[in-house]
N, C-alpha and C. Protein backbone atom coordinates (compact mmCIF):
# COMPACT_ATOMS: atom_id res chain seq x y z
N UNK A 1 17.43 1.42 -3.99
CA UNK A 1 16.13 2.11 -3.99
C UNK A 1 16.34 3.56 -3.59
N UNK A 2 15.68 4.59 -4.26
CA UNK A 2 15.56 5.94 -3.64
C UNK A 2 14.85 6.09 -2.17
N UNK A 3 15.86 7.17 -2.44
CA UNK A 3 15.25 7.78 -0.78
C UNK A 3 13.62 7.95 -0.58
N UNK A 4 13.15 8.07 -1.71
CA UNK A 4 11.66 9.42 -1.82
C UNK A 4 10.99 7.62 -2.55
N UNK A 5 9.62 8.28 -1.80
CA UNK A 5 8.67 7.20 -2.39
C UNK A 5 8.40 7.12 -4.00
N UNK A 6 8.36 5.86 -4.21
CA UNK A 6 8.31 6.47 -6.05
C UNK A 6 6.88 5.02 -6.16
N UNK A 7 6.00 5.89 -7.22
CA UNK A 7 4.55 5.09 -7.37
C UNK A 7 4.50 4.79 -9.12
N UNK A 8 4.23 3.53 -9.38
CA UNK A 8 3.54 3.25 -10.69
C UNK A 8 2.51 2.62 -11.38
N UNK A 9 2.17 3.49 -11.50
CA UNK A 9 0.79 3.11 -12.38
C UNK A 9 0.97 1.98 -13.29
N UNK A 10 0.42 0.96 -12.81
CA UNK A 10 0.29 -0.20 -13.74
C UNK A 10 -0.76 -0.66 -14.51
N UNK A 11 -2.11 -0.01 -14.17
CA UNK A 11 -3.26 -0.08 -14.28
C UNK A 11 -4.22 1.27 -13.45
N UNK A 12 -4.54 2.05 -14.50
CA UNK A 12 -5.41 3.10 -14.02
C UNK A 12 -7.19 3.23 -13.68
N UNK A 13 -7.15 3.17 -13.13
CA UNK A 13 -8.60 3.25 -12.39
C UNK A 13 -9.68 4.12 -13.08
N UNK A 14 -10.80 3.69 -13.07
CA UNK A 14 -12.20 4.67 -13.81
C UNK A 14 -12.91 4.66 -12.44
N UNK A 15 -12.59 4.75 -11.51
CA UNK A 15 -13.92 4.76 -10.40
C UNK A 15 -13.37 5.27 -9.39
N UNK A 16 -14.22 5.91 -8.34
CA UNK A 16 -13.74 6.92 -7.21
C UNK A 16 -12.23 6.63 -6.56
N UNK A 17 -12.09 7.65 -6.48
CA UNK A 17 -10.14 8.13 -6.05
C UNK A 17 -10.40 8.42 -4.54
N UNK A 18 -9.23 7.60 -3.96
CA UNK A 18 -8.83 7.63 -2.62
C UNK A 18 -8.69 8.48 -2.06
N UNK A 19 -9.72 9.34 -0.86
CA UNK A 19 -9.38 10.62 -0.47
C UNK A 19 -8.81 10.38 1.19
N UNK A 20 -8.13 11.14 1.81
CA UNK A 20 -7.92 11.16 3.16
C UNK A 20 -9.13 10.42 3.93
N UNK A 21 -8.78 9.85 4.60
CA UNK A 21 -10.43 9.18 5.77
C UNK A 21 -11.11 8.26 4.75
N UNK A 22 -11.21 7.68 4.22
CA UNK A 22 -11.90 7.14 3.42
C UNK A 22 -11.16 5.84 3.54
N UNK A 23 -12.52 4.76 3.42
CA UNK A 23 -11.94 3.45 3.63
C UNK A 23 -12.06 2.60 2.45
N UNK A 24 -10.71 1.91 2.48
CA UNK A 24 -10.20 1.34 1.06
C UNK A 24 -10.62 -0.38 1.24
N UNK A 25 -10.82 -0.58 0.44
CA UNK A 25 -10.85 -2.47 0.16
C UNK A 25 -9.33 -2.56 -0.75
N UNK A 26 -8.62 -3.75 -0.32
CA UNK A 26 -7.67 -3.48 -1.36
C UNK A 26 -7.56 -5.11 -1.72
N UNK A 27 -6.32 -5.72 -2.58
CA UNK A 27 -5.96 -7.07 -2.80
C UNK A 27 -4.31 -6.77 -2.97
N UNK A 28 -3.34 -6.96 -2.16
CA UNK A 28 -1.77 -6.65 -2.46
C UNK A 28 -0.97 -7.45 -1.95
N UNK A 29 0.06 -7.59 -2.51
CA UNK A 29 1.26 -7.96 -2.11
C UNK A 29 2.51 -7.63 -1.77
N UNK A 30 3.63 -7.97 -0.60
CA UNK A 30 4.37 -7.38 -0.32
C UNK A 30 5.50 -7.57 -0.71
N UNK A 31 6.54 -7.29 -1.18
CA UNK A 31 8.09 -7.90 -0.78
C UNK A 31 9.38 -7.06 -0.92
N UNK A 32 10.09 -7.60 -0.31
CA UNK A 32 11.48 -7.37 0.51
C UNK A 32 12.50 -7.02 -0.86
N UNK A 33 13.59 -5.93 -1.10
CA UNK A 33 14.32 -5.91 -2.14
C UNK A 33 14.84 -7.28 -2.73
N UNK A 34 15.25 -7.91 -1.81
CA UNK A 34 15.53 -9.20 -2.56
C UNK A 34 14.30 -10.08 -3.17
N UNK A 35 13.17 -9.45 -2.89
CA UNK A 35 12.12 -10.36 -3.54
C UNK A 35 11.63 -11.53 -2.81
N UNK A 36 11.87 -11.68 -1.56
CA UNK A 36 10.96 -12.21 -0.91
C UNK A 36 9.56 -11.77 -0.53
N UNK A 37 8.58 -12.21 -0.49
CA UNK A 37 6.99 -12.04 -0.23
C UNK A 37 7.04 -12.59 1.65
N UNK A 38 6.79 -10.83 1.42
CA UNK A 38 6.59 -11.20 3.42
C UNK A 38 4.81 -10.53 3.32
N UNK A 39 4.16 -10.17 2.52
CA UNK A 39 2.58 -10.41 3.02
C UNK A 39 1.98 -10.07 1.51
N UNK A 40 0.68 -11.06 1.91
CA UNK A 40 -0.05 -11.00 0.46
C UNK A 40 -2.02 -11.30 0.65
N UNK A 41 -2.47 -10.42 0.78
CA UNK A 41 -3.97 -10.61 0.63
C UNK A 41 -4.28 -11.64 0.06
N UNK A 42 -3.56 -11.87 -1.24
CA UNK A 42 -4.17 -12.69 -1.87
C UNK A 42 -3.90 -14.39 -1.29
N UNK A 43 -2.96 -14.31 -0.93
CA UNK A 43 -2.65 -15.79 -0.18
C UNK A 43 -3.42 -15.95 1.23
N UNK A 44 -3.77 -15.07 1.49
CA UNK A 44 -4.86 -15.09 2.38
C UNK A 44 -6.24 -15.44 2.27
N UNK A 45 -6.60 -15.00 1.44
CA UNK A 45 -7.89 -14.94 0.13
C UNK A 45 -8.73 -14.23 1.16
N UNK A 46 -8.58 -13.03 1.99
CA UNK A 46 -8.91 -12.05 2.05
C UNK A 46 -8.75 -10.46 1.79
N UNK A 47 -9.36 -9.65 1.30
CA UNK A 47 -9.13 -8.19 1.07
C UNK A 47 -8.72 -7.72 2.26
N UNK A 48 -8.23 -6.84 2.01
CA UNK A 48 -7.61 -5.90 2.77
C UNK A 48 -8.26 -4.75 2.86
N UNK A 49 -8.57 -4.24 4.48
CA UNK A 49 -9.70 -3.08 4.39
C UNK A 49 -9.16 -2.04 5.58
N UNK A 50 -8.86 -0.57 5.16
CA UNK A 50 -7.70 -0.10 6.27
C UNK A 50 -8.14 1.45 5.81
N UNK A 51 -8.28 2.36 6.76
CA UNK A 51 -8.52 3.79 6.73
C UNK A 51 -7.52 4.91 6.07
N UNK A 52 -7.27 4.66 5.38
CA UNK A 52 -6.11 5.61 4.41
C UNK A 52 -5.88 7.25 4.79
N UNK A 53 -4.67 7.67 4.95
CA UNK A 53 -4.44 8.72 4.81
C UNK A 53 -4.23 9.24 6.42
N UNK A 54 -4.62 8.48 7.22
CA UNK A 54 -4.79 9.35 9.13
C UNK A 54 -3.87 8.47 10.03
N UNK A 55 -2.53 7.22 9.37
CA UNK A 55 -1.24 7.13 10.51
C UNK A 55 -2.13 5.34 10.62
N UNK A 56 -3.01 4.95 10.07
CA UNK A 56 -2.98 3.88 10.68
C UNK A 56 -2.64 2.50 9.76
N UNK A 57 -1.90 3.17 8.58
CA UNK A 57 -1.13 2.13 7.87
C UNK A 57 0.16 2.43 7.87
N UNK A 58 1.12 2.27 6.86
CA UNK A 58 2.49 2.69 6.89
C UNK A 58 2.24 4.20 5.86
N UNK A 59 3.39 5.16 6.81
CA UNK A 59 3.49 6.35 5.36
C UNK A 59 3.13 6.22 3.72
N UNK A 60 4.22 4.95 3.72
CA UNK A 60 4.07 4.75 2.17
C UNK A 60 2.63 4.59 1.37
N UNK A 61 2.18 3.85 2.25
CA UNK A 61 0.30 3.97 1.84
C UNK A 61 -0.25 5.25 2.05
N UNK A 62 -0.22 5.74 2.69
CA UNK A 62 -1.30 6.78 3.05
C UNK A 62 -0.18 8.10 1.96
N UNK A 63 0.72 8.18 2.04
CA UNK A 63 1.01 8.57 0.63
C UNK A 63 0.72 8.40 -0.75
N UNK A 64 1.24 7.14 -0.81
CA UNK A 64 1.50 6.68 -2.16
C UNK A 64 0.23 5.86 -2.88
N UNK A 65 -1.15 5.96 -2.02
CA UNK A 65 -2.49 5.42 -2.66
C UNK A 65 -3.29 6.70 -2.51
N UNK A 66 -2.80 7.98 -2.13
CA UNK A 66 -3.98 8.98 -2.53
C UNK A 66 -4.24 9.46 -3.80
N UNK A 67 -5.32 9.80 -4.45
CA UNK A 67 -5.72 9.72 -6.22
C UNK A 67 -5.99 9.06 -6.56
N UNK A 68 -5.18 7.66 -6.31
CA UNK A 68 -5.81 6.35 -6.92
C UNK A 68 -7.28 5.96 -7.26
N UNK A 69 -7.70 5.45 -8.54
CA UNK A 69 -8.69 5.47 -9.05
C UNK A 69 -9.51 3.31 -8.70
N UNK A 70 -10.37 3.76 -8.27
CA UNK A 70 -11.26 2.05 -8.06
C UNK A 70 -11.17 1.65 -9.44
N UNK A 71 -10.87 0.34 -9.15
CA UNK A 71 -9.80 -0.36 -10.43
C UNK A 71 -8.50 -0.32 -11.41
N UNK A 72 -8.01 0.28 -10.30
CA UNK A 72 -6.53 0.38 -10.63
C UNK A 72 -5.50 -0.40 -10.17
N UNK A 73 -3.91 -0.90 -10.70
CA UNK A 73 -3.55 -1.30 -9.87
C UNK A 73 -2.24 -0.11 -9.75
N UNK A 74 -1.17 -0.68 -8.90
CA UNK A 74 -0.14 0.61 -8.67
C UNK A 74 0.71 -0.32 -7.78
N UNK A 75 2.07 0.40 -8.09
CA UNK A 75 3.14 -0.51 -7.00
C UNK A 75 3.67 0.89 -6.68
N UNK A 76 4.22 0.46 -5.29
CA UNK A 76 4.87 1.58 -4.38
C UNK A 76 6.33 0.89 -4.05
N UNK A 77 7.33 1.80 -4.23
CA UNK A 77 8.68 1.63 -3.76
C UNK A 77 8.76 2.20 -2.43
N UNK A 78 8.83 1.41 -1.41
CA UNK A 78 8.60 2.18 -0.35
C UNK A 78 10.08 2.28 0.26
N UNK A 79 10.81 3.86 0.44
CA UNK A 79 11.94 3.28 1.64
C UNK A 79 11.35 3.09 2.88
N UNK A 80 12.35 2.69 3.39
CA UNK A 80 12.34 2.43 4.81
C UNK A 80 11.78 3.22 5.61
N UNK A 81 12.62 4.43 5.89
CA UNK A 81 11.58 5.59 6.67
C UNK A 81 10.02 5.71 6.38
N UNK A 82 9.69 5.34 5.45
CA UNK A 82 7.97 5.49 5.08
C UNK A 82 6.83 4.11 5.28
N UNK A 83 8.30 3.21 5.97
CA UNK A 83 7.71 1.66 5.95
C UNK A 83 8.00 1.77 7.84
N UNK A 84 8.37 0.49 8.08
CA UNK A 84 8.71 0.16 9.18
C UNK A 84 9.86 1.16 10.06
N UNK A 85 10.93 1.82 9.20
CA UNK A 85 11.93 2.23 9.41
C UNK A 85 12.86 1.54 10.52
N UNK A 86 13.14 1.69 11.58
CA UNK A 86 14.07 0.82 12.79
C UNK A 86 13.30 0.15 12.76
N UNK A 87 12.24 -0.21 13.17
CA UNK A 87 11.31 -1.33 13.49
C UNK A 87 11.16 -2.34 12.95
N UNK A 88 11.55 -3.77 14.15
CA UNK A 88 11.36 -5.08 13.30
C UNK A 88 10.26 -5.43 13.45
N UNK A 89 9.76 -5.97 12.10
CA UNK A 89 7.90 -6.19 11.82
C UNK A 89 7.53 -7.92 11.49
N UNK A 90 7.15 -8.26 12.07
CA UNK A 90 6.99 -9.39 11.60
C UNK A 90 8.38 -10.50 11.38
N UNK A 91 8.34 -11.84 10.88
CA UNK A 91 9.57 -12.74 10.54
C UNK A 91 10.79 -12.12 9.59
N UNK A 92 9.63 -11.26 8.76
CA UNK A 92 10.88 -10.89 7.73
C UNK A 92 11.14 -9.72 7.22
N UNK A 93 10.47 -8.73 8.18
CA UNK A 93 10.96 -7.14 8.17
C UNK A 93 11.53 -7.04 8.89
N UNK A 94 12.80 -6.55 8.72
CA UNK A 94 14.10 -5.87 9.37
C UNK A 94 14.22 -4.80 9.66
N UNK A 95 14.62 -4.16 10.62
CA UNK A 95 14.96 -2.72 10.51
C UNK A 95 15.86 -2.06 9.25
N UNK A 96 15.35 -1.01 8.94
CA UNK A 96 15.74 -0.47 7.82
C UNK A 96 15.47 -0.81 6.06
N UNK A 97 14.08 -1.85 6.23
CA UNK A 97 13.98 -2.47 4.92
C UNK A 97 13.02 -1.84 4.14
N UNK A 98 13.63 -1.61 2.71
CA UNK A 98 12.51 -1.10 1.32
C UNK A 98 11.92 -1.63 1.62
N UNK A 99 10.51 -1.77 0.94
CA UNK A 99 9.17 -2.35 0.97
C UNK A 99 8.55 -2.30 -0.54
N UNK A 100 8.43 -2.71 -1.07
CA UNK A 100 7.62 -2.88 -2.60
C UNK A 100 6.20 -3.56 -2.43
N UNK A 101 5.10 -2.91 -3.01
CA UNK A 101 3.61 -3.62 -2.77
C UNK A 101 3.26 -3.47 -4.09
N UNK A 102 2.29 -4.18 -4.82
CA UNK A 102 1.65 -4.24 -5.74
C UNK A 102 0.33 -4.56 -5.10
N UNK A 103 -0.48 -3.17 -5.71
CA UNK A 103 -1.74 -3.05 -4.52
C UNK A 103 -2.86 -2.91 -6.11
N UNK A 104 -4.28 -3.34 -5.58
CA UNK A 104 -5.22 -3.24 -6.20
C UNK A 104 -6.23 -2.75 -5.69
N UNK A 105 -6.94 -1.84 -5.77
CA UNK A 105 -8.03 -0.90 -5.55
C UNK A 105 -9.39 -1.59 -5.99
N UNK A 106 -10.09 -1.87 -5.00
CA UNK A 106 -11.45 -2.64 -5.39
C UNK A 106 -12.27 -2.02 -4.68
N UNK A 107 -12.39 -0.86 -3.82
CA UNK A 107 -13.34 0.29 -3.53
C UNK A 107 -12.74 1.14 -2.35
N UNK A 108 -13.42 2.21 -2.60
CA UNK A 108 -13.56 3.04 -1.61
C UNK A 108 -14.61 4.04 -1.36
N UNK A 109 -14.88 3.72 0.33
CA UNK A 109 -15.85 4.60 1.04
C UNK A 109 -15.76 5.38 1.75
N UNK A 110 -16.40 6.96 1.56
CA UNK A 110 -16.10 8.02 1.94
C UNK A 110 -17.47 8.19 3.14
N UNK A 111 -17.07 9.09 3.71
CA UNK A 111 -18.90 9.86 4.54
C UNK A 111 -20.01 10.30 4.35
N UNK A 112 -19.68 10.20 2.97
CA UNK A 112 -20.71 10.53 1.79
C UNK A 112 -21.70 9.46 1.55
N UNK A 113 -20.88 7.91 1.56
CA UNK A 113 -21.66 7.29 1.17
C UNK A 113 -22.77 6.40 1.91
């Protein structure tokens, strides 16, 4: 995996784009270079709802979901430094582990609204 976060559009969005402070609903999944699934909304069968862009998710998010359009989907290659980095997270984040998400955008609310 590269050093630098790399994002793909798998599905592009027609509805409001993720700005700093603004709170996201999402549906995603996580996993490990080898392809293990260490977290998944959807096996939860709850959304995921988290303040984007201000330190209280991982770098790689608050990077790699700004623009994003409501109804889109997008996967993030996350390295390490932008994920957990040293930090062991959970059963099956290691220190120093990529991170790959396949995330889905099902709204976002700004101060506006």
């Amino acid at each position: 995996m590269s050093n630098e976060l790399v994002i793909e559009d798998l599905q592009v969005g027609d509805g409001k784009a993720v700005v700093k402070g603004a709170l996201i609903t999402t549906q995603y999944q996580g996993w490990l270079e080898d392809g293990t699934l260490f977290d998944s909304s959807l096996v939860r069968g709850k959304p995921f709802q988290c303040v984007i862009g201000t330190g209280r998710v991982i770098k790689g998010w608050d990077q790699g979901l700004m623009g994003m359009k409501v109804g889109g989907k997008r996967k993030l290659f996350v390295p390490s430094h932008l994920g957990y980095g040293e930090r062991q997270f959970g059963a099956h984040i290691t220190p120093h582990s990529n991170l790959i998400f396949e995330i889905e955008l099902l709204e976002v609310l700004t101060r506006d609204d």
